[in-house]
Protein backbone atom coordinates (compact mmCIF):
# COMPACT_ATOMS: atom_id res chain seq x y z
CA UNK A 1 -9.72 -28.10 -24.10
CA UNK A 2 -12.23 -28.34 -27.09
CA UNK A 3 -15.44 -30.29 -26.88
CA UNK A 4 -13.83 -32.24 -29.69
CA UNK A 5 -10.61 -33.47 -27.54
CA UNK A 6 -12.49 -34.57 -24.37
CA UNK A 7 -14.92 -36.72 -26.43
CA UNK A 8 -11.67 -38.21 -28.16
CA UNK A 9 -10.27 -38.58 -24.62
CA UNK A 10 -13.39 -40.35 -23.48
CA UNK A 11 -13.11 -42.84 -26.36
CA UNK A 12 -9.43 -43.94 -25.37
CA UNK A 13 -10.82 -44.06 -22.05
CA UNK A 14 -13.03 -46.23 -23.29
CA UNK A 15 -11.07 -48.67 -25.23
CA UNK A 16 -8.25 -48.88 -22.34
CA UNK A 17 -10.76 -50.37 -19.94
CA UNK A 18 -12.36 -52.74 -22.79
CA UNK A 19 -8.75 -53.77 -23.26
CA UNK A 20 -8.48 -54.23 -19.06
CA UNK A 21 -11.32 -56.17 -19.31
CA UNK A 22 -10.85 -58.16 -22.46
CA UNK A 23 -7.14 -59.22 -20.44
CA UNK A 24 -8.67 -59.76 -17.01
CA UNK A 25 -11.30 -61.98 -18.57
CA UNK A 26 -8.72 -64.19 -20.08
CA UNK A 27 -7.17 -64.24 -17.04
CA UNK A 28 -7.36 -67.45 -14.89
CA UNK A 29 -6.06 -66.22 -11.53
CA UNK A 30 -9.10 -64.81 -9.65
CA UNK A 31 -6.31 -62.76 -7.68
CA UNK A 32 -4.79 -61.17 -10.77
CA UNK A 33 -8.24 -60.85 -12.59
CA UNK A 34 -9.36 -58.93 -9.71
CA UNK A 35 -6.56 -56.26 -9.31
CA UNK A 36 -6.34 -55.47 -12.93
CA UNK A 37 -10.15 -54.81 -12.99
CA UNK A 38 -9.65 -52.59 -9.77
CA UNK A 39 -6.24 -50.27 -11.67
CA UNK A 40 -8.73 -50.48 -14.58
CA UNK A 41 -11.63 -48.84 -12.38
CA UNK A 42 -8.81 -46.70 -10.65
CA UNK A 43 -7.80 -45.36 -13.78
CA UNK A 44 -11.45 -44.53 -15.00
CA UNK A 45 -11.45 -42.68 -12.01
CA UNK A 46 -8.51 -40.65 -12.38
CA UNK A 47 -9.69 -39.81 -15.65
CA UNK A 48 -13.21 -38.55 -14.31
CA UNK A 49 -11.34 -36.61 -12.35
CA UNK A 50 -9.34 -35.17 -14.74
CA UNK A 51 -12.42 -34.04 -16.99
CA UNK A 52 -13.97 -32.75 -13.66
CA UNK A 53 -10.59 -30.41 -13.29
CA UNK A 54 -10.73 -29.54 -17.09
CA UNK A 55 -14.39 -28.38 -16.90
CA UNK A 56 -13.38 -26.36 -13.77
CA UNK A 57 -10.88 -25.04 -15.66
CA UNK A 58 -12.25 -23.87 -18.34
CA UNK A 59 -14.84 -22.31 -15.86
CA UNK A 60 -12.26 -20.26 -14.27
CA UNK A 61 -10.51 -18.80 -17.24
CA UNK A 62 -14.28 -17.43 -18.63
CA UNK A 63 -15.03 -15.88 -15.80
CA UNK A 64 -11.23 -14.85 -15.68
CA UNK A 65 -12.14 -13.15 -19.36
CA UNK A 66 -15.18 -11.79 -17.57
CA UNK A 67 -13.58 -9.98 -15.32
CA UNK A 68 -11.24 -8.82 -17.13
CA UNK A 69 -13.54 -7.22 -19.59
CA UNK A 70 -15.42 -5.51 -16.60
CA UNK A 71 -12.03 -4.29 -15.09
CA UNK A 72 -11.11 -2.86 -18.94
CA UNK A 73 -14.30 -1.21 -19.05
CA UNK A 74 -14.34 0.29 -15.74
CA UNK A 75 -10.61 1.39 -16.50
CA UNK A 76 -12.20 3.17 -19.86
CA UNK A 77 -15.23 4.73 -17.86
CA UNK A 78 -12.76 6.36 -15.41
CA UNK A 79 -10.50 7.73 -18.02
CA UNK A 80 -13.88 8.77 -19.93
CA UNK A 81 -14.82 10.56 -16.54
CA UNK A 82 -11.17 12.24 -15.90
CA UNK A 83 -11.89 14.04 -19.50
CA UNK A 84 -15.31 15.36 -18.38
CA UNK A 85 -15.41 18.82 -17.02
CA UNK A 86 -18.44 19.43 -14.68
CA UNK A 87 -20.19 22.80 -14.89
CA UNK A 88 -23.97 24.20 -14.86
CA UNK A 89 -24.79 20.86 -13.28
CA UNK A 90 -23.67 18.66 -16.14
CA UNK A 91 -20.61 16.75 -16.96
CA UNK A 92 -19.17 18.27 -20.43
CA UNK A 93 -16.94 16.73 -22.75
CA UNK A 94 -14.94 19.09 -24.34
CA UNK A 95 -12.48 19.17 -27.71
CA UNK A 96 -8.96 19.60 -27.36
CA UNK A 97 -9.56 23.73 -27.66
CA UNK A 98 -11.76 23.38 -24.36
CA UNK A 99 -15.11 24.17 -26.53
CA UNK A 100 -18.13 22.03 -25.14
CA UNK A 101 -19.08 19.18 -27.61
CA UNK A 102 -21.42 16.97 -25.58
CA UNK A 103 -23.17 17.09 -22.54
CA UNK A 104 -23.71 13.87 -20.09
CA UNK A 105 -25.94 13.12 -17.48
CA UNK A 106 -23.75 13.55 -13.77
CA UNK A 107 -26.29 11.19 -12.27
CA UNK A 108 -25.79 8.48 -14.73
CA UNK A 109 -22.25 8.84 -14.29
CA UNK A 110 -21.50 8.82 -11.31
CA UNK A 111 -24.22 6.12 -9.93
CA UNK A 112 -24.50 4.04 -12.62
CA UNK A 113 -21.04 4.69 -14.54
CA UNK A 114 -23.12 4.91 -18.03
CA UNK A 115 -21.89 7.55 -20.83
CA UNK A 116 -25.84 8.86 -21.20
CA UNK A 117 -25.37 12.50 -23.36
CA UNK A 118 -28.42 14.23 -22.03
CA UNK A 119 -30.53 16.56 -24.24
CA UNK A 120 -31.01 20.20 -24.24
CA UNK A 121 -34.84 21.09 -24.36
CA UNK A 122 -36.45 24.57 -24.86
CA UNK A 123 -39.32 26.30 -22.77
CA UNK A 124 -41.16 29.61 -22.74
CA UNK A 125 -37.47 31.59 -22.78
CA UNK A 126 -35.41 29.33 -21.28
CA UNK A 127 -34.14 26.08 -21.76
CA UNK A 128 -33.18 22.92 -20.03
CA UNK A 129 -31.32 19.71 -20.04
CA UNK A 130 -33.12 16.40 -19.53
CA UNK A 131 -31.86 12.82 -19.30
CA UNK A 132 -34.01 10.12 -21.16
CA UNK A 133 -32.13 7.34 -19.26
CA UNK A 134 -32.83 8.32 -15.52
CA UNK A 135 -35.26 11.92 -16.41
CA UNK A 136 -33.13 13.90 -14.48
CA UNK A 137 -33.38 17.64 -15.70
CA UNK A 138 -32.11 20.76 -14.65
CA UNK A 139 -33.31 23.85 -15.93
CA UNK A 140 -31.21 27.41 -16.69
CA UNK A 141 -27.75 25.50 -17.61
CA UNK A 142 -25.06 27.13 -19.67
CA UNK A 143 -22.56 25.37 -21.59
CA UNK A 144 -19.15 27.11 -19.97
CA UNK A 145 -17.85 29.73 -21.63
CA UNK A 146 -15.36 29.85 -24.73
C-alpha cells in the first residue's frame, strides 16, 4: 500500500469520526451519545489496527524480496562453482573447448562464496598466483593442460 493511500485512508478516518462526533453531539440521549462515541472509538481502533497489519505487511514482503535475492544469488554462485574446474590449487574457469580463461581464488570461494579471479605474479624463474581479496598465494601453479 503506497504512502499516498494510507495518508488518504487516515483522512477518511478522520472525517468518519468528526462525523460520529458531530451526530453524537447533537444527540440528546446521554445513552445513545455515549455508544456512538464508543463504535466511533472502536472503529478508530480497528483502523489502527489495520495500518499496524499493513506496515507489517509490507515488512514481510521486503524482506520476502530479500531473501529471495540472496537465495537467487546463492543459486548463481553454485552454478558459477559447478563450472569451475579445480587444479594446481586454483579454481579455473574454462571456455567451452576446456582451455583455461580465468583463474579464482578456492579460498574465496569456498568460505566466502565471492567470484575473486586471482592474479598470476612472476619471481626469479617462477611464478605464482596471489589473491588481492584474502592474499592467499600459491607458488609453482600451472594452468591444466590443453
Amino acid at each position: 500500500m503506497a504512502a499516498g493511500e494510507l495518508v488518504a485512508g487516515l483522512k477518511l478516518i478522520t472525517d468518519g469520526v468528526k462525523a460520529l462526533t458531530g451526530i453524537a453531539d447533537s444527540i440528546k440521549n446521554a445513552e445513545v451519545k455515549k455508544v456512538t462515541i464508543d463504535m466511533g472509538n472502536h472503529v478508530i481502533s480497528l483502523q489502527t489496527q489495520m495500518f499496524d497489519l499493513l506496515s507489517q505487511n509490507a515488512l514481510l514482503q521486503e524482506e520476502n524480496r530479500n531473501l529471495k535475492i540472496k537465495v537467487d544469488e546463492k543459486e548463481d554462485f553454485k552454478e558459477f562453482k559447478d563450472n569451475l574446474y579445480f587444479h594446481g590449487d586454483v579454481y579455473w574457469l574454462l571456455d567451452e573447448g576446456d582451455k583455461p580463461i580465468h583463474a579464482y581464488c578456492p579460498i574465496c570461494a569456498d568460505s566466502k562464496n565471492l567470484k575473486i579471479k586471482v592474479v598470476k605474479k612472476y619471481g626469479s624463474g617462477f611464478y605464482w598466483w596471489t589473491c588481492h581479496n584474502c592474499k592467499y598465494e600459491v607458488h609453482h601453479t600451472e594452468a591444466p593442460e590443453d
